[in-house]
N, C-alpha and C. Protein backbone atom coordinates (compact mmCIF):
# COMPACT_ATOMS: atom_id res chain seq x y z
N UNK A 1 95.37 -31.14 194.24
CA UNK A 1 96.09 -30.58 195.36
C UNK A 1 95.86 -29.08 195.45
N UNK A 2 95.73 -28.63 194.45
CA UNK A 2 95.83 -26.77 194.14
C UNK A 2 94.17 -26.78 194.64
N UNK A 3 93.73 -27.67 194.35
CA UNK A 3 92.25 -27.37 194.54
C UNK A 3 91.83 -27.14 196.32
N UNK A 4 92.17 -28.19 196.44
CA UNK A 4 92.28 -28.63 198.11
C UNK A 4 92.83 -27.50 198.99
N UNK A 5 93.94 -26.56 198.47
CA UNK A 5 94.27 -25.68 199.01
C UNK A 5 93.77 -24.57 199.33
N UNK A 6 93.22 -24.22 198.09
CA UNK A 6 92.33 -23.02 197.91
C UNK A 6 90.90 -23.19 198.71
N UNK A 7 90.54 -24.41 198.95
CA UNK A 7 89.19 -23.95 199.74
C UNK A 7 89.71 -24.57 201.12
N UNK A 8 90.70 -24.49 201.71
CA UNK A 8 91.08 -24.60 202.81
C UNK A 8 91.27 -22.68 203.02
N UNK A 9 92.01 -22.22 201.99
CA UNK A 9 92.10 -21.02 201.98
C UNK A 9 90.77 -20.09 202.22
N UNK A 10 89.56 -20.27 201.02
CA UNK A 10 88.37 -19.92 201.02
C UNK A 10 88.04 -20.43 202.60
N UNK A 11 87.93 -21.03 203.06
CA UNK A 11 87.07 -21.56 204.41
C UNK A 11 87.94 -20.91 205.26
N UNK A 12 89.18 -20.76 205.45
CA UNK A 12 89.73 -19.74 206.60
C UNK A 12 89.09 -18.08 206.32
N UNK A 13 89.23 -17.68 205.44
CA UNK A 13 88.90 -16.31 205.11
C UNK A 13 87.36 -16.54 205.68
N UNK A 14 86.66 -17.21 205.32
CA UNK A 14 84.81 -17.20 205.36
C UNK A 14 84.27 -16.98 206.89
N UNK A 15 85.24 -18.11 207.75
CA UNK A 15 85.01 -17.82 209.34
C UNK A 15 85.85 -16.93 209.55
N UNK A 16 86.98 -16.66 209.21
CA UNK A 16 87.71 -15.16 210.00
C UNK A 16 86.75 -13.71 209.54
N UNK A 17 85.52 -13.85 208.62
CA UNK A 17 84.80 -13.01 208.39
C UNK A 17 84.10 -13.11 208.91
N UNK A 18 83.14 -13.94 209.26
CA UNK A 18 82.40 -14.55 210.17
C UNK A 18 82.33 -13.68 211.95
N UNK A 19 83.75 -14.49 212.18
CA UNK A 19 83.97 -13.54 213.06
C UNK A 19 84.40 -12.20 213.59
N UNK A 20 84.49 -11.88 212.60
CA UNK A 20 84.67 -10.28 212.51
C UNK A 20 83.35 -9.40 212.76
N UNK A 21 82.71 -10.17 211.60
CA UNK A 21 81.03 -9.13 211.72
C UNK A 21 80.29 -9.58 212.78
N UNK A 22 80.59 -10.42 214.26
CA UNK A 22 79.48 -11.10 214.98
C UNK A 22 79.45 -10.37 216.16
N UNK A 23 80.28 -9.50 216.44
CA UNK A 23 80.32 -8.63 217.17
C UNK A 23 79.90 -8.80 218.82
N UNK A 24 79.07 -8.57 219.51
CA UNK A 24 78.97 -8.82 220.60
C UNK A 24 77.50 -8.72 220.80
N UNK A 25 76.83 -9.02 219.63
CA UNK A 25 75.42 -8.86 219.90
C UNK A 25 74.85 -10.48 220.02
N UNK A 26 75.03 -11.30 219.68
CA UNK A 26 74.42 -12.57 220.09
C UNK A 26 74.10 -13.01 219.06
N UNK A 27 73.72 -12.53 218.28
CA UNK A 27 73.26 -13.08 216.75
C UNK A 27 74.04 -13.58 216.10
N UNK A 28 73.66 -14.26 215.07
CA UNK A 28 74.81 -14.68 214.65
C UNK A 28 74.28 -13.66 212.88
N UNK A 29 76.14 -13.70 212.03
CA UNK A 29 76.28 -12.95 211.42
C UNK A 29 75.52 -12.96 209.97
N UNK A 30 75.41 -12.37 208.69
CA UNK A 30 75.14 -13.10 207.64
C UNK A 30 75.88 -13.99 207.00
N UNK A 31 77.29 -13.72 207.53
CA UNK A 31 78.08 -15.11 206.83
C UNK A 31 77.30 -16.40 207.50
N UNK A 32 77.69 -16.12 209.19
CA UNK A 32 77.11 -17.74 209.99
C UNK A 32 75.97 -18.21 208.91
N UNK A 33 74.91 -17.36 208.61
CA UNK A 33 73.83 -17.61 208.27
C UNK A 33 73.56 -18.26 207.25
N UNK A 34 74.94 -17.68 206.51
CA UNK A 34 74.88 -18.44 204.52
C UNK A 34 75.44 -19.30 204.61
N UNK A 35 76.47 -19.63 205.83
CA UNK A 35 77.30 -21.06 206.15
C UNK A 35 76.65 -21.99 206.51
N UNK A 36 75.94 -21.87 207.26
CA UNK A 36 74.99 -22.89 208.16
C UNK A 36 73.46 -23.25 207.46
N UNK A 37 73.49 -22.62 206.26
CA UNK A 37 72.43 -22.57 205.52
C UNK A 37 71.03 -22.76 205.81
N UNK A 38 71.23 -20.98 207.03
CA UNK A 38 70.00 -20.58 207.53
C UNK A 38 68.84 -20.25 206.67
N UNK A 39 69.50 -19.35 205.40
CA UNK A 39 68.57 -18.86 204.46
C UNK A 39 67.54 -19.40 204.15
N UNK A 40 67.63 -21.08 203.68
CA UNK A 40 67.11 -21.78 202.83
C UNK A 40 66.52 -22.92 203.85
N UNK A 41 67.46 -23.63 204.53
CA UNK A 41 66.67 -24.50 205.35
C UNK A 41 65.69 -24.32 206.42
N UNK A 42 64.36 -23.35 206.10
CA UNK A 42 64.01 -22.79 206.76
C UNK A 42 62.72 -24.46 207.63
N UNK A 43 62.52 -23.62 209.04
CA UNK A 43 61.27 -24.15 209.29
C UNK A 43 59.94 -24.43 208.01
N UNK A 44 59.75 -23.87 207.53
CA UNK A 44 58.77 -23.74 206.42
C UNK A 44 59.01 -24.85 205.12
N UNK A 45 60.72 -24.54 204.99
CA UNK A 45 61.30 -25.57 204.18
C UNK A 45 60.62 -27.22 204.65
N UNK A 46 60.77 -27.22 205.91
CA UNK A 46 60.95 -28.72 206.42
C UNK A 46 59.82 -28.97 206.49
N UNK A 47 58.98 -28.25 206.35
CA UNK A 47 57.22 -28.69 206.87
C UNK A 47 57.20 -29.11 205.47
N UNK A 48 57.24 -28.53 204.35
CA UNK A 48 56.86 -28.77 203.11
C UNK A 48 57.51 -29.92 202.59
N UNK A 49 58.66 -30.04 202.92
CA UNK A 49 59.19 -31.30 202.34
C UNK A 49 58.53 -32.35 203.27
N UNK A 50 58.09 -32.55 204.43
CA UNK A 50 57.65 -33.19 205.37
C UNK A 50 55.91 -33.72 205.12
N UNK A 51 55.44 -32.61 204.24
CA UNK A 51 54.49 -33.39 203.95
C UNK A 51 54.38 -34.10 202.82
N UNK A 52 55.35 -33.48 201.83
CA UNK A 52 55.35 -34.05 200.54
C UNK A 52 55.36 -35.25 200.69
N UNK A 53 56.54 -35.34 201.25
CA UNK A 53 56.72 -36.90 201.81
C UNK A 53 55.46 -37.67 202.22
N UNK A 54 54.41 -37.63 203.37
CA UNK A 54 53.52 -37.36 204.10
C UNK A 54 52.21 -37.91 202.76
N UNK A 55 52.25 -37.08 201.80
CA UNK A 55 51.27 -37.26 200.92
C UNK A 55 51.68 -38.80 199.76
N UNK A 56 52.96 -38.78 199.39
CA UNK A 56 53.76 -39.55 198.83
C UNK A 56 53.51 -40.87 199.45
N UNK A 57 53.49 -41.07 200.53
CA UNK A 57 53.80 -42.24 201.56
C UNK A 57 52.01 -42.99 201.40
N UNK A 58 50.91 -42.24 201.74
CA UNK A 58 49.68 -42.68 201.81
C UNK A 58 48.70 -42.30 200.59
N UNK A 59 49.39 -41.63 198.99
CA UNK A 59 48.90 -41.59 197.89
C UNK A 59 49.40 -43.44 197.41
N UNK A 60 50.67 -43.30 197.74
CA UNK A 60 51.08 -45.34 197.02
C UNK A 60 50.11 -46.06 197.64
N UNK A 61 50.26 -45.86 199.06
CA UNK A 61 49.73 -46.94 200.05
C UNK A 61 47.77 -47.03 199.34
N UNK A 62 47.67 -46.10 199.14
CA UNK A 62 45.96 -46.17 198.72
C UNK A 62 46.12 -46.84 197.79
N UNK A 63 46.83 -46.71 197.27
CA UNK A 63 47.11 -47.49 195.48
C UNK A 63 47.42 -48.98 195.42
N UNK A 64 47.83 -49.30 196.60
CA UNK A 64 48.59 -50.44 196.66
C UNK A 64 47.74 -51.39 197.31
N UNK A 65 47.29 -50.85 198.15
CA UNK A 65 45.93 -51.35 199.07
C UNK A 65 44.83 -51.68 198.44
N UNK A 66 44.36 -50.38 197.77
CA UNK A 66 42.79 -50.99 196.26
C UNK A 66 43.30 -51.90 195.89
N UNK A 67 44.81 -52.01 194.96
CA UNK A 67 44.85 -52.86 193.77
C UNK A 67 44.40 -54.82 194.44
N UNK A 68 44.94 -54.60 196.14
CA UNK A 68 45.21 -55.89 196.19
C UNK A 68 43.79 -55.99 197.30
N UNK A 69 42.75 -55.03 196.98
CA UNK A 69 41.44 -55.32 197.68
C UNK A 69 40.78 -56.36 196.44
N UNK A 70 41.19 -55.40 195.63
CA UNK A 70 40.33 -55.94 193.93
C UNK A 70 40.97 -57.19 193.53
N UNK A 71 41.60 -57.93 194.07
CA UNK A 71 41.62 -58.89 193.91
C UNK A 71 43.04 -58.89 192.78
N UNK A 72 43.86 -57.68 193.23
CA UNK A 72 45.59 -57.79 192.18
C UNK A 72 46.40 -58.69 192.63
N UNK A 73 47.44 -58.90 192.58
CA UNK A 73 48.72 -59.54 192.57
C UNK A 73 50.14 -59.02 192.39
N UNK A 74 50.72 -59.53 193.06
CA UNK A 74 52.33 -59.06 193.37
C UNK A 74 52.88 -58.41 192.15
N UNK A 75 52.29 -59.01 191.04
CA UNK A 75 53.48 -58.94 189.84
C UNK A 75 51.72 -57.82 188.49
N UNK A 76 52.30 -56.62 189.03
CA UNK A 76 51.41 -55.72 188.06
C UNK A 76 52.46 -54.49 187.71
N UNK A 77 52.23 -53.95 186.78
CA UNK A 77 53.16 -52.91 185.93
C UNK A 77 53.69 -52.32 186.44
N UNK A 78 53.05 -51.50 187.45
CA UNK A 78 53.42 -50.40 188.25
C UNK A 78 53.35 -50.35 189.24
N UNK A 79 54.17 -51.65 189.99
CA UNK A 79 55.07 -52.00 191.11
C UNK A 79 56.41 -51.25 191.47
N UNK A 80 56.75 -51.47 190.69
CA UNK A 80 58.08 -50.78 190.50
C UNK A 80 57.89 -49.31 191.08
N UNK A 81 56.91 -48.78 190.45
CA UNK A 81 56.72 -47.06 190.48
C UNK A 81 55.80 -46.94 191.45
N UNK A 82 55.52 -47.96 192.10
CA UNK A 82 54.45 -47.58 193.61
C UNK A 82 55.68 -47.64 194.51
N UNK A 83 56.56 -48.82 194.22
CA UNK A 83 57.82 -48.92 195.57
C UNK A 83 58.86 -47.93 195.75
N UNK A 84 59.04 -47.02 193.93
CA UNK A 84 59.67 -46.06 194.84
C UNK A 84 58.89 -44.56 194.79
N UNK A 85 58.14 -44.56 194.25
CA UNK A 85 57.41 -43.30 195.24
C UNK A 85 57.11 -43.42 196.76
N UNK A 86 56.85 -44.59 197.13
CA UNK A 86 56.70 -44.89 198.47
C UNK A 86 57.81 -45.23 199.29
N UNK A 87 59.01 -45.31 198.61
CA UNK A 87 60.14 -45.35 199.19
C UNK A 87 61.08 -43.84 199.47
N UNK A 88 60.51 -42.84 198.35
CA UNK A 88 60.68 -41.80 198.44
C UNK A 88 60.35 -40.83 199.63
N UNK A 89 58.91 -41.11 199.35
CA UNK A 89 58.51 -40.14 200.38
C UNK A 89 58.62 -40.70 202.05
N UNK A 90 58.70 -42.06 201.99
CA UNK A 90 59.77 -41.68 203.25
C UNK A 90 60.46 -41.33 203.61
N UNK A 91 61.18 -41.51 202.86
CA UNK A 91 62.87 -40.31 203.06
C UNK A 91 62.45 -39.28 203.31
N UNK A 92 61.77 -38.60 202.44
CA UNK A 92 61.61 -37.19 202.64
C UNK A 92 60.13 -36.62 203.44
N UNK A 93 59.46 -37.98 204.34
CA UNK A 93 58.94 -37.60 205.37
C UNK A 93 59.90 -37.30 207.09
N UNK A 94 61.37 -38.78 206.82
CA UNK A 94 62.32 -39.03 207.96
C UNK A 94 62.74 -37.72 207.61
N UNK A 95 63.15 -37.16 206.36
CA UNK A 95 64.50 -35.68 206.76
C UNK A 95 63.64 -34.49 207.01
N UNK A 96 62.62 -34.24 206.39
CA UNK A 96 61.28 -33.12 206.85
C UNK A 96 60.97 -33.24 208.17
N UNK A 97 60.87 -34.64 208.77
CA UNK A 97 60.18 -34.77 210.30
C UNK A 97 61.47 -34.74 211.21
N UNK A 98 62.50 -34.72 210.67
CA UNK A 98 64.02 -34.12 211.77
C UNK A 98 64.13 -33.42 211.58
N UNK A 99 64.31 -32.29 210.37
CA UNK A 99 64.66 -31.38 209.60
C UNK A 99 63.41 -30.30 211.13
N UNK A 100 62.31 -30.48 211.18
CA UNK A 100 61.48 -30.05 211.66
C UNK A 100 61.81 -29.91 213.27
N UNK A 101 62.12 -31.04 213.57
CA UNK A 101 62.68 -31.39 215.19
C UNK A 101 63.66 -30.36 215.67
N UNK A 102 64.54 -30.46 214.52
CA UNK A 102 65.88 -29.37 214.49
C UNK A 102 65.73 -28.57 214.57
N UNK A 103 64.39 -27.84 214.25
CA UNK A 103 64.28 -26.48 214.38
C UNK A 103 63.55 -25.84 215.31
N UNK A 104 62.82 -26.82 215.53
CA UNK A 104 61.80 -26.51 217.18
C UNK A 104 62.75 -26.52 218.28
N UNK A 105 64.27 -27.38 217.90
CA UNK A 105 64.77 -27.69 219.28
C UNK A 105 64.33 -27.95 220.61
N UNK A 106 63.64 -29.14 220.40
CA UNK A 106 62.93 -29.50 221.77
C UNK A 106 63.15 -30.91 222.36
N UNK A 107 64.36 -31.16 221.69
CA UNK A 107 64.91 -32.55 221.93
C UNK A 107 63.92 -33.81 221.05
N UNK A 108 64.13 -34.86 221.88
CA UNK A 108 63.05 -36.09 221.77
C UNK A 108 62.04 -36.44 222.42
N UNK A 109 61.14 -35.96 222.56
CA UNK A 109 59.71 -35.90 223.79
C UNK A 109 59.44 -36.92 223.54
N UNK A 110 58.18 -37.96 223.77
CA UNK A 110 57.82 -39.26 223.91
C UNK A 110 56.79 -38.89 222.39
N UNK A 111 56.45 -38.37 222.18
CA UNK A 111 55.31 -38.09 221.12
C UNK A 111 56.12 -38.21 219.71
N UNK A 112 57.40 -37.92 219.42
CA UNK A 112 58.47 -38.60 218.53
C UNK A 112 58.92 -39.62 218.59
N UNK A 113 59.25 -40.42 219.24
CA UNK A 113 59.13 -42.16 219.62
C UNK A 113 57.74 -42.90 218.88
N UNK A 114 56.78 -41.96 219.23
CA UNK A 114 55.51 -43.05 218.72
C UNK A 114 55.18 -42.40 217.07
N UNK A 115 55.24 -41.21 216.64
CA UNK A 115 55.83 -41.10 215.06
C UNK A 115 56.41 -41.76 214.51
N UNK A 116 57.91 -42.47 215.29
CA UNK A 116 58.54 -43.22 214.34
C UNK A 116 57.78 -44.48 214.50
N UNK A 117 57.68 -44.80 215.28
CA UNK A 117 56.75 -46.32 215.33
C UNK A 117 56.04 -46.18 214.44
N UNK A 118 54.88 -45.24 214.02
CA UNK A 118 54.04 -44.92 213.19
C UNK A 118 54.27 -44.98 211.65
N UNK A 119 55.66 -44.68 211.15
CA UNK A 119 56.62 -43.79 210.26
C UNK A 119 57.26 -45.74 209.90
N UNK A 120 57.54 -46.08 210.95
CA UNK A 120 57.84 -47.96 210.46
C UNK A 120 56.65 -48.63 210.02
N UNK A 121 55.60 -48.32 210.61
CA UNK A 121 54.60 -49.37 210.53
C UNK A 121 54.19 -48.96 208.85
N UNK A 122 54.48 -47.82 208.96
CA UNK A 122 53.89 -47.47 207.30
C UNK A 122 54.80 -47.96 206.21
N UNK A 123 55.50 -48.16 206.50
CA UNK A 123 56.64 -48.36 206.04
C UNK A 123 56.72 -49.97 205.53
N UNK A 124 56.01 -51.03 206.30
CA UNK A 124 56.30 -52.06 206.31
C UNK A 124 54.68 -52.98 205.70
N UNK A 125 53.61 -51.61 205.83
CA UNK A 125 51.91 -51.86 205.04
C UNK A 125 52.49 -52.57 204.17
N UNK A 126 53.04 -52.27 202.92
CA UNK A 126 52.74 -52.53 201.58
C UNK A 126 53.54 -54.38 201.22
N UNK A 127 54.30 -54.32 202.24
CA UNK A 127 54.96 -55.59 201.99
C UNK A 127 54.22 -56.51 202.68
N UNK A 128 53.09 -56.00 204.16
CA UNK A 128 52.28 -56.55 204.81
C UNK A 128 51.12 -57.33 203.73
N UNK A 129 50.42 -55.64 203.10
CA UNK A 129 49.13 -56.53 201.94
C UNK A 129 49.97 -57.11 200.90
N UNK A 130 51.26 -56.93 200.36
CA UNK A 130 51.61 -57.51 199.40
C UNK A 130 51.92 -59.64 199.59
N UNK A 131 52.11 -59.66 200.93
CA UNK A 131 52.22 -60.88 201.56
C UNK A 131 50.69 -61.38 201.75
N UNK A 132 49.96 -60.89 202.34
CA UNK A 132 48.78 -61.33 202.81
C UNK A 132 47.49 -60.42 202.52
N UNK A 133 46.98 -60.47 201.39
CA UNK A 133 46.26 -59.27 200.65
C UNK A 133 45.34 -59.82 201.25
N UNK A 134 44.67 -60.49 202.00
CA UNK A 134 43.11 -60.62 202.51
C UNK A 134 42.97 -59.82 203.39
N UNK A 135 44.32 -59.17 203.96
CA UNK A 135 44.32 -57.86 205.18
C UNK A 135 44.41 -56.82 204.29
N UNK A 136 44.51 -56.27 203.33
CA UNK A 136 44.35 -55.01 202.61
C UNK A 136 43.14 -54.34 203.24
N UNK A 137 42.16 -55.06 202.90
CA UNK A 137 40.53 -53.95 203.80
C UNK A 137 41.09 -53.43 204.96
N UNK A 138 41.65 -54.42 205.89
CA UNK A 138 41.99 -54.04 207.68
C UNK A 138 43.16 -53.22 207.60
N UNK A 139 43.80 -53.12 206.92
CA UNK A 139 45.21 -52.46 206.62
C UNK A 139 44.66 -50.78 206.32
N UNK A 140 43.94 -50.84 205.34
CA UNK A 140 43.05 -49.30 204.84
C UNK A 140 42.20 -48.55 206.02
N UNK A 141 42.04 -49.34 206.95
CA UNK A 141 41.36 -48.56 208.10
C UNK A 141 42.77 -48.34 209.24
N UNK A 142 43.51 -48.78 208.87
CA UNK A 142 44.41 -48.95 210.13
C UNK A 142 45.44 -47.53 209.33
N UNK A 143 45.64 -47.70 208.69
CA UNK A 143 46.10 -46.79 208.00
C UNK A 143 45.69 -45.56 207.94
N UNK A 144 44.68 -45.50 207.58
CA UNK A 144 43.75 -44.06 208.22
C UNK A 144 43.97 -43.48 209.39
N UNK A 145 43.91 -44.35 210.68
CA UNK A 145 43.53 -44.25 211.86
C UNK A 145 45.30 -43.77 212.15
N UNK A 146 46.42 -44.64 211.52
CA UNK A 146 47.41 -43.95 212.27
C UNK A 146 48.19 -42.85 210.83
N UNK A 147 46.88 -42.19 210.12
CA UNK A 147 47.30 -40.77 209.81
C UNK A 147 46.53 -39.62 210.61
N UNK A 148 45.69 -39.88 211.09
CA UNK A 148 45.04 -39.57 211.94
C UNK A 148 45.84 -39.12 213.19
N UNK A 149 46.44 -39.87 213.93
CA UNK A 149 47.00 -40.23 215.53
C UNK A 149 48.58 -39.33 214.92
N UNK A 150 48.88 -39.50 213.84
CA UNK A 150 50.41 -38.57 213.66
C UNK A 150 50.17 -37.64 213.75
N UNK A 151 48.93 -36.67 212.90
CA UNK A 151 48.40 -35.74 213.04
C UNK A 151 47.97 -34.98 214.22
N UNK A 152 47.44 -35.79 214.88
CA UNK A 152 47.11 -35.53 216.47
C UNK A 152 48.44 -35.43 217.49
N UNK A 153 49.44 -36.50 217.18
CA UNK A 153 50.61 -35.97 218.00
C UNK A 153 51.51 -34.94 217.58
N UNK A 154 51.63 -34.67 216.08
CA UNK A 154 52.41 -33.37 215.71
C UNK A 154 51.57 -32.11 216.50
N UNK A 155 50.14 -32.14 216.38
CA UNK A 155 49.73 -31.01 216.54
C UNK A 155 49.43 -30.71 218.35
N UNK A 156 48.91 -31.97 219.02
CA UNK A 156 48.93 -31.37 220.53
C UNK A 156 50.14 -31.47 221.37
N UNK A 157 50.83 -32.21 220.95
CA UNK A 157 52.47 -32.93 221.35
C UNK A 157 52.08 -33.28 222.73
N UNK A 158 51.04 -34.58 222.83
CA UNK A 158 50.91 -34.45 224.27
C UNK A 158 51.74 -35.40 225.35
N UNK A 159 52.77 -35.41 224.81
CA UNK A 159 53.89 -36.51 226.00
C UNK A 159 55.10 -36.51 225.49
């Protein structure tokens, strides 16, 4: 309860400072800034986590794809540790590729609609060759082709 109080307390003081220093210039203050955790969540932030992700997502998928070109099977050691690196870096391609949106502020254009389509389909490869590994070859070109086409819509944003 004592606890609860005090940062009800702390959080009144933080915005009544807030608004004190914001003055009439438009900007917002260094408190807004450490509140809203301008500092750190920068544009730059989100690209980087965005590709990590990005690299994460189609380093498994290569991995997962050979094993079951060569003739692997469902049940190999490092299953486990392909599903969640590849489960990872989706996440942290979805919060990098909003994280990113958020900061361009440019709403939802049509060229983010077909990312996520893109962002599912990848999403759903590995359980695809893991079901039907005679598509692994066709899967590895298709795969290519839509890292390719993400690339092309992040960078010309053409719709």
């Amino acid at each position: 309860m004592i606890a609860l109080k005090s940062s009800r307390i702390f959080l009144k003081i933080a915005v009544a400072e807030c608004l004190a220093c914001s003055g009439d210039s438009g900007k917002p203050s260094r408190h807004q800034t450490h509140l809203t955790g301008g500092s750190f969540m920068t544009y730059e932030f989100y690209k980087i986590l965005h590709f990590t992700g990005i690299f994460f997502i189609f380093m498994t998928l290569g991995a997962q794809l050979l094993h079951y070109m060569a003739g692997g099977t469902k049940d190999h050691p490092l299953r486990k540790l392909l599903g969640m690196s590849h489960g990872i870096g989706m996440l942290l391609a979805l919060v990098g590729g909003f994280g990113l949106l958020a900061r361009l502020q440019i709403g939802f254009p049509g060229w983010i609609y077909a990312k996520v389509a893109i962002w599912i389909f990848l999403g759903g490869v590995s359980v695809i060759a893991m079901k039907k590994a005679q598509l692994a070859r066709s899967l590895w070109f298709v795969v290519i082709a839509l890292g390719v086409l993400g690339a092309y819509l992040a960078r010309m944003k053409p719709f």
